[in-house]
Protein backbone atom coordinates (compact mmCIF):
# COMPACT_ATOMS: atom_id res chain seq x y z
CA UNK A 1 37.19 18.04 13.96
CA UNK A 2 33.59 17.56 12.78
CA UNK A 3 32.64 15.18 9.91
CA UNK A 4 31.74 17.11 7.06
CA UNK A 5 28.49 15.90 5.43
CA UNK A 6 28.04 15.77 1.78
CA UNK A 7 25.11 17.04 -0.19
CA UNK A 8 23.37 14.80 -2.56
CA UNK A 9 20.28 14.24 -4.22
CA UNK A 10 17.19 12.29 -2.51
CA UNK A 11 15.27 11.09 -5.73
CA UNK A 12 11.70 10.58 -5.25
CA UNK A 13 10.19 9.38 -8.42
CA UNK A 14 10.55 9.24 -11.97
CA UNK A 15 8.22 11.21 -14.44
CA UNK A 16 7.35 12.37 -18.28
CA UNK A 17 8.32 16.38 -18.64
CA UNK A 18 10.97 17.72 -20.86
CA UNK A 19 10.45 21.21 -18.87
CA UNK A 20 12.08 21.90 -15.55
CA UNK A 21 9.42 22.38 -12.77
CA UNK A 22 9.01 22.34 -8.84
CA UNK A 23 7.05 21.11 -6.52
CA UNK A 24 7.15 22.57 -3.34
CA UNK A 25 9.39 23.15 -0.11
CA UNK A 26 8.46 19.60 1.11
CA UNK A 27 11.44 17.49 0.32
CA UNK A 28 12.32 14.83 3.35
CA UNK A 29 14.29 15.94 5.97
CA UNK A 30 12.58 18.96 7.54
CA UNK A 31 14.68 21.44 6.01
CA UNK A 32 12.37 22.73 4.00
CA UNK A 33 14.24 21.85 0.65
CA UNK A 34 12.21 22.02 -2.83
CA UNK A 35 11.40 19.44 -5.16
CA UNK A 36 12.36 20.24 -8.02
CA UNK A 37 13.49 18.28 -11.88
CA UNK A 38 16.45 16.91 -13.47
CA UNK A 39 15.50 16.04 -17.20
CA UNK A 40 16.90 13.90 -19.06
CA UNK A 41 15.29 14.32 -22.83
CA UNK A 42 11.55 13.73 -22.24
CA UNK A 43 11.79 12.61 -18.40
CA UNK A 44 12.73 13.76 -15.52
CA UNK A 45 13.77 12.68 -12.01
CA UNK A 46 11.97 14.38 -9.29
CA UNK A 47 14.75 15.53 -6.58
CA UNK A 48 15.71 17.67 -3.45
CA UNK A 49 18.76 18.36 -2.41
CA UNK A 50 19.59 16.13 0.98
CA UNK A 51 22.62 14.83 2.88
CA UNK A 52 24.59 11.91 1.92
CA UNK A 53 23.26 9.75 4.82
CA UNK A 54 21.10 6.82 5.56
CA UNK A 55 17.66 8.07 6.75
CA UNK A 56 15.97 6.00 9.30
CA UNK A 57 12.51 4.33 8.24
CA UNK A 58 10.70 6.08 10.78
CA UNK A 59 7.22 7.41 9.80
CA UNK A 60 8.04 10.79 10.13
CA UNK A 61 10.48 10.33 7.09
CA UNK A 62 8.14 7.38 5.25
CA UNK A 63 5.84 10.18 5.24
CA UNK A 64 7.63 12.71 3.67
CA UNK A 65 8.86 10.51 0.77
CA UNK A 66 5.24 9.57 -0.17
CA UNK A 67 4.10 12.86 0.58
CA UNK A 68 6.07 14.17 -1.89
CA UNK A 69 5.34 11.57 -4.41
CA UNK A 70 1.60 12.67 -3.81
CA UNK A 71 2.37 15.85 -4.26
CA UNK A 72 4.03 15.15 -7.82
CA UNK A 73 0.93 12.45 -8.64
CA UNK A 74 -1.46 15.51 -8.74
CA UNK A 75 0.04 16.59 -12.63
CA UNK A 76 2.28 13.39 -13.25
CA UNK A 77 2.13 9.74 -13.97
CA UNK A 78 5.38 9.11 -11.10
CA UNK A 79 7.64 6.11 -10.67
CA UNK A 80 8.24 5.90 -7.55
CA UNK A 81 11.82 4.75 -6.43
CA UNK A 82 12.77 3.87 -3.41
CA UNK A 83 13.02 5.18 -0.41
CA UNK A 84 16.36 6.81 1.10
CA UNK A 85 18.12 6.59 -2.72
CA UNK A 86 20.42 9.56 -2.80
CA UNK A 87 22.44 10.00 -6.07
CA UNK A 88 26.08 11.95 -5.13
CA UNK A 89 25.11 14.67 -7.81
CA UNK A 90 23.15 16.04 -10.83
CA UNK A 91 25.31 14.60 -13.21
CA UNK A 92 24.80 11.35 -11.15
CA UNK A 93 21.11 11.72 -11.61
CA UNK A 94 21.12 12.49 -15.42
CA UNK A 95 23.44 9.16 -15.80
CA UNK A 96 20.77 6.88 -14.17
CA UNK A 97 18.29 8.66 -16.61
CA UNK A 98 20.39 7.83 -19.13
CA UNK A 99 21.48 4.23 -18.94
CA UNK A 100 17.64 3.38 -17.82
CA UNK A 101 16.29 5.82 -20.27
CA UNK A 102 14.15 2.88 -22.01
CA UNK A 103 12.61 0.75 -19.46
CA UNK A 104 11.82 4.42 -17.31
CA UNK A 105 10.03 4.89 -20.97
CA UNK A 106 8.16 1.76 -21.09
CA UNK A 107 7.09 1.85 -17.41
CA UNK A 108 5.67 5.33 -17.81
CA UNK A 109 3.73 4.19 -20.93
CA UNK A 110 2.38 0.93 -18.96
CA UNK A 111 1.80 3.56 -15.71
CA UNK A 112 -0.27 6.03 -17.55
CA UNK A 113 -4.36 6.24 -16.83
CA UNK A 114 -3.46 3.98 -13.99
CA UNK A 115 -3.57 4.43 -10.45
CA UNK A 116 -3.55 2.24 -7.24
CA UNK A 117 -6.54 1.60 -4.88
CA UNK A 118 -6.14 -0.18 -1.70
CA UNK A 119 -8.63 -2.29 0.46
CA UNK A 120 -8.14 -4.01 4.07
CA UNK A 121 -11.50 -5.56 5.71
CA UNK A 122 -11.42 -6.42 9.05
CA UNK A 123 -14.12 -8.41 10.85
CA UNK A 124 -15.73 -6.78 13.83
CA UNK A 125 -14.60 -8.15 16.68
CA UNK A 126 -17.71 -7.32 19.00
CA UNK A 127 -20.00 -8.66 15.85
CA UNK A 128 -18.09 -11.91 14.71
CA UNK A 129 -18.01 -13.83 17.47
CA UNK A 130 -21.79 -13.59 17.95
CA UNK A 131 -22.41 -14.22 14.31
CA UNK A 132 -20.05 -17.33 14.09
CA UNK A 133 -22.59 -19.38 17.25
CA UNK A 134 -25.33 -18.47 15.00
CA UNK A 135 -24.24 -19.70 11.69
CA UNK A 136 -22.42 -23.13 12.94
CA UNK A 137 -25.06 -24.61 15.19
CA UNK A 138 -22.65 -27.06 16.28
CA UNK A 139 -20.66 -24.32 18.28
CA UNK A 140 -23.46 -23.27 19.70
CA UNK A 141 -24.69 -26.16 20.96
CA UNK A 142 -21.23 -27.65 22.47
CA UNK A 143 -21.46 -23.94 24.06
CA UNK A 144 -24.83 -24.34 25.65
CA UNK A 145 -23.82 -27.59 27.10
CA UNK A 146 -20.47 -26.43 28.57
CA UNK A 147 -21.76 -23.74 30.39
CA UNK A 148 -24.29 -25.64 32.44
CA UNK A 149 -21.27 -27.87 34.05
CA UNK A 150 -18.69 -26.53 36.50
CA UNK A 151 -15.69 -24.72 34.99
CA UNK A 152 -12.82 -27.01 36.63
CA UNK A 153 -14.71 -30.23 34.34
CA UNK A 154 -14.81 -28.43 31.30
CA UNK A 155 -10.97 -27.91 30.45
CA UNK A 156 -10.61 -29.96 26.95
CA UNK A 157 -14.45 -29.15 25.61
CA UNK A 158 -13.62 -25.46 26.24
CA UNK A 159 -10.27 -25.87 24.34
CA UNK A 160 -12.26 -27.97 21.60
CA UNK A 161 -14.52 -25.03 21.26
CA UNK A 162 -11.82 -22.41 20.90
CA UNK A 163 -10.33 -24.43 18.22
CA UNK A 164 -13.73 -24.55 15.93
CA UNK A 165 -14.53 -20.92 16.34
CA UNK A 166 -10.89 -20.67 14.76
CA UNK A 167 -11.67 -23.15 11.77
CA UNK A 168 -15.02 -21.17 11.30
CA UNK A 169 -13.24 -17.98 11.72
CA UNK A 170 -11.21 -18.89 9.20
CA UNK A 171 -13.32 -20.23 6.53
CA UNK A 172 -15.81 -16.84 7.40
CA UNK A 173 -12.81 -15.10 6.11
CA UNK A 174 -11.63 -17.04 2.75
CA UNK A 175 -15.54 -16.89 1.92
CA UNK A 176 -14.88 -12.62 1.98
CA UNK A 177 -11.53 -13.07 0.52
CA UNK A 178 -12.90 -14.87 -2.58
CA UNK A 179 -16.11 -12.51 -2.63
CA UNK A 180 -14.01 -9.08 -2.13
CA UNK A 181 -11.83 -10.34 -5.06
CA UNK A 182 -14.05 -12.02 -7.20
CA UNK A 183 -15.96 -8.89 -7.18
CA UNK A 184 -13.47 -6.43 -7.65
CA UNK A 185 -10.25 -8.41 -9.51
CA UNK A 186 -12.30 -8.33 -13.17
CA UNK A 187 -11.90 -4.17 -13.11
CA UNK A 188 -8.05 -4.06 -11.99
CA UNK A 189 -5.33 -4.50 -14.74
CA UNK A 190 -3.50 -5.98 -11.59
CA UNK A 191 -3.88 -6.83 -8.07
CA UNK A 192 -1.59 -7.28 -5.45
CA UNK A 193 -2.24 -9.24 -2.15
CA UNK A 194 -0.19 -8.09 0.84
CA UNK A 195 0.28 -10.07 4.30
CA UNK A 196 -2.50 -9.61 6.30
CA UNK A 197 -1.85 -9.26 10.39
CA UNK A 198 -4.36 -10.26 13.28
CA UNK A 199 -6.67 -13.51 13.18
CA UNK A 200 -10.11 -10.74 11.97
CA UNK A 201 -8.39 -9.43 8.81
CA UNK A 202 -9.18 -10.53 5.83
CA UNK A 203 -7.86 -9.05 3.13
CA UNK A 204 -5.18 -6.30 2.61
CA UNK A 205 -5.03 -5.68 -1.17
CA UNK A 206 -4.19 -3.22 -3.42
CA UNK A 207 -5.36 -2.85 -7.20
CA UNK A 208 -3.92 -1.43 -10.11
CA UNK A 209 -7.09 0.60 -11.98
CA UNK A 210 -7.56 2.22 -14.95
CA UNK A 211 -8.34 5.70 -14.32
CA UNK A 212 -12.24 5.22 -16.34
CA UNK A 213 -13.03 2.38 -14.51
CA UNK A 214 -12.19 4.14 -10.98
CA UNK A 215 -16.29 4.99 -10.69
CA UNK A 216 -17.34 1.22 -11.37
CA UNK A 217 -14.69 -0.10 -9.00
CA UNK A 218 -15.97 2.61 -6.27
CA UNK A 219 -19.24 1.32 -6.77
CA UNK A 220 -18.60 -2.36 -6.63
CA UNK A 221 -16.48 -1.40 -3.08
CA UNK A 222 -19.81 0.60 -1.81
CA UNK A 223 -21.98 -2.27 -2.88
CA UNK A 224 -19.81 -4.54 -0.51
CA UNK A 225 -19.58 -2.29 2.06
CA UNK A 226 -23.45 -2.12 2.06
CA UNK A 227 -24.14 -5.35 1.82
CA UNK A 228 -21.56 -6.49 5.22
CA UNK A 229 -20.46 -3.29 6.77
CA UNK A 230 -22.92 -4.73 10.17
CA UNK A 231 -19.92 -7.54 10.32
CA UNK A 232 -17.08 -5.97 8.86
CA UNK A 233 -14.78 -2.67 8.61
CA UNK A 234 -13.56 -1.46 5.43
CA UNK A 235 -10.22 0.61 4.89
CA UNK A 236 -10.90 2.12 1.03
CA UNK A 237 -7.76 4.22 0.03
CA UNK A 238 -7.55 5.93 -3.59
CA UNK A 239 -4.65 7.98 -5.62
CA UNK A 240 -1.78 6.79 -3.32
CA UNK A 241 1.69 6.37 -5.10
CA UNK A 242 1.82 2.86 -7.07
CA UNK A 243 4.22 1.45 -4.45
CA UNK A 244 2.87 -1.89 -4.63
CA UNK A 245 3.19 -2.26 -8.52
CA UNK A 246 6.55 -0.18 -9.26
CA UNK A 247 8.54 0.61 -6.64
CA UNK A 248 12.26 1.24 -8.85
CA UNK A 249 15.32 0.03 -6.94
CA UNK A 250 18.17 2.20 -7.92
CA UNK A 251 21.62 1.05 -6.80
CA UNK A 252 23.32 4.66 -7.17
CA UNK A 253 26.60 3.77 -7.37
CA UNK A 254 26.40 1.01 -10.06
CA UNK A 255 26.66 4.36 -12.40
């Protein structure tokens, strides 16, 4: 006999409404469920109605969670919780509201005329290099020598060359790294610095900005970009979810 599978609710993010309102057919899941309210006084959690199960963190259904938390960020300053949190019930849902109905409060008060903007720079890989014998001389002139003597004699100084476009490499990029956040850290109210992945990135970053100041921070990124876009790519992302400054862990059935 087949398992049957309970119906829940997949919470999304947390809000300020004391009206019930919906969001769309987009809930996770690809049933083509609506997002839709559960208030609690003068917030709300932002729901669809989903399976009890544990959803794989695949990108089709990473997608769909922030999707929908986009979706809600057009009218609403959102909390976003967690992905794959499923509460057993309304009445589940309205308890969570409850017991965390002051810090949800104060988080949505700290939240509001804020929004996240992300940054990665990545050196060019075709431009770097080139740029790197240029600037340290030294390089270039081990280089030069190296090449004019047979390959099978040249084993260690090759090796010794590799490792000093590395060092240069690397100071190239904590020279960026201080100037892309020097530049840019005085207009955030926060900024978070993620892991960055490959020996050309520099920076993968995200700031927390005050809605006013989005302009001047747009700027200051254009400015950058214009100044060392020959050298380096830029990756400038506006109005995603906060993820990176709330991101509400709700154990479901501590309630």
């Amino acid at each position: 006999m087949e398992e049957v599978v309970k119906e829940g609710k997949y919470i999304y993010c947390i809000i300020t409404t004391t009206v019930a309102k919906t969001f769309g057919s987009i809930g996770i899941g690809c049933r083509g469920d609506e997002l839709y309210t559960i208030c609690f006084q003068n917030i709300a959690a932002v729901v669809s109605n989903s399976p009890i199960i544990k959803y794989s963190i695949s990108r089709e259904n990473t997608l769909a969670h922030e999707k929908a938390i986009e979706e809600v960020m057009k009218e609403h300053t959102v909390l976003p919780v967690r992905f794959a949190t499923i509460a057993e019930d309304e009445e589940k849902v309205k308890k969570i509201l409850e017991k965390e109905y002051d810090r949800f409060v104060a988080l949505l008060k700290d939240m509001k005329g804020k929004k996240e903007l992300g940054l990665k720079a990545i050196f060019k890989e075709d431009v770097i290099y080139k740029y790197i014998l240029e600037k340290y001389k030294d390089i270039e002139r081990l280089k030069e020598r190296v090449s004019a003597l047979p390959p099978e004699k040249t084993y260690y100084q090759r090796m010794e060359i590799g490792k000093m476009v590395e060092a240069a490499l690397q100071k190239e990029k904590e020279i960026h790294k201080k100037g892309i956040l020097n530049t840019l850290s005085p207009l955030a109210v926060e900024v978070k610095n993620n892991n960055t992945y490959g020996e050309l990135m520099i920076i993968s970053a995200a700031f927390l900005v005050e809605k006013y100041r989005e302009p001047e921070f747009d700027q200051k990124v254009n400015e950058y970009v214009n100044k060392y876009g020959n050298k380096i790519n830029f990756k400038y992302v506006g109005t995603v979810p906060p993820f990176n400054f709330v991101n509400l862990i709700i154990n479901t059935e501590e309630y």
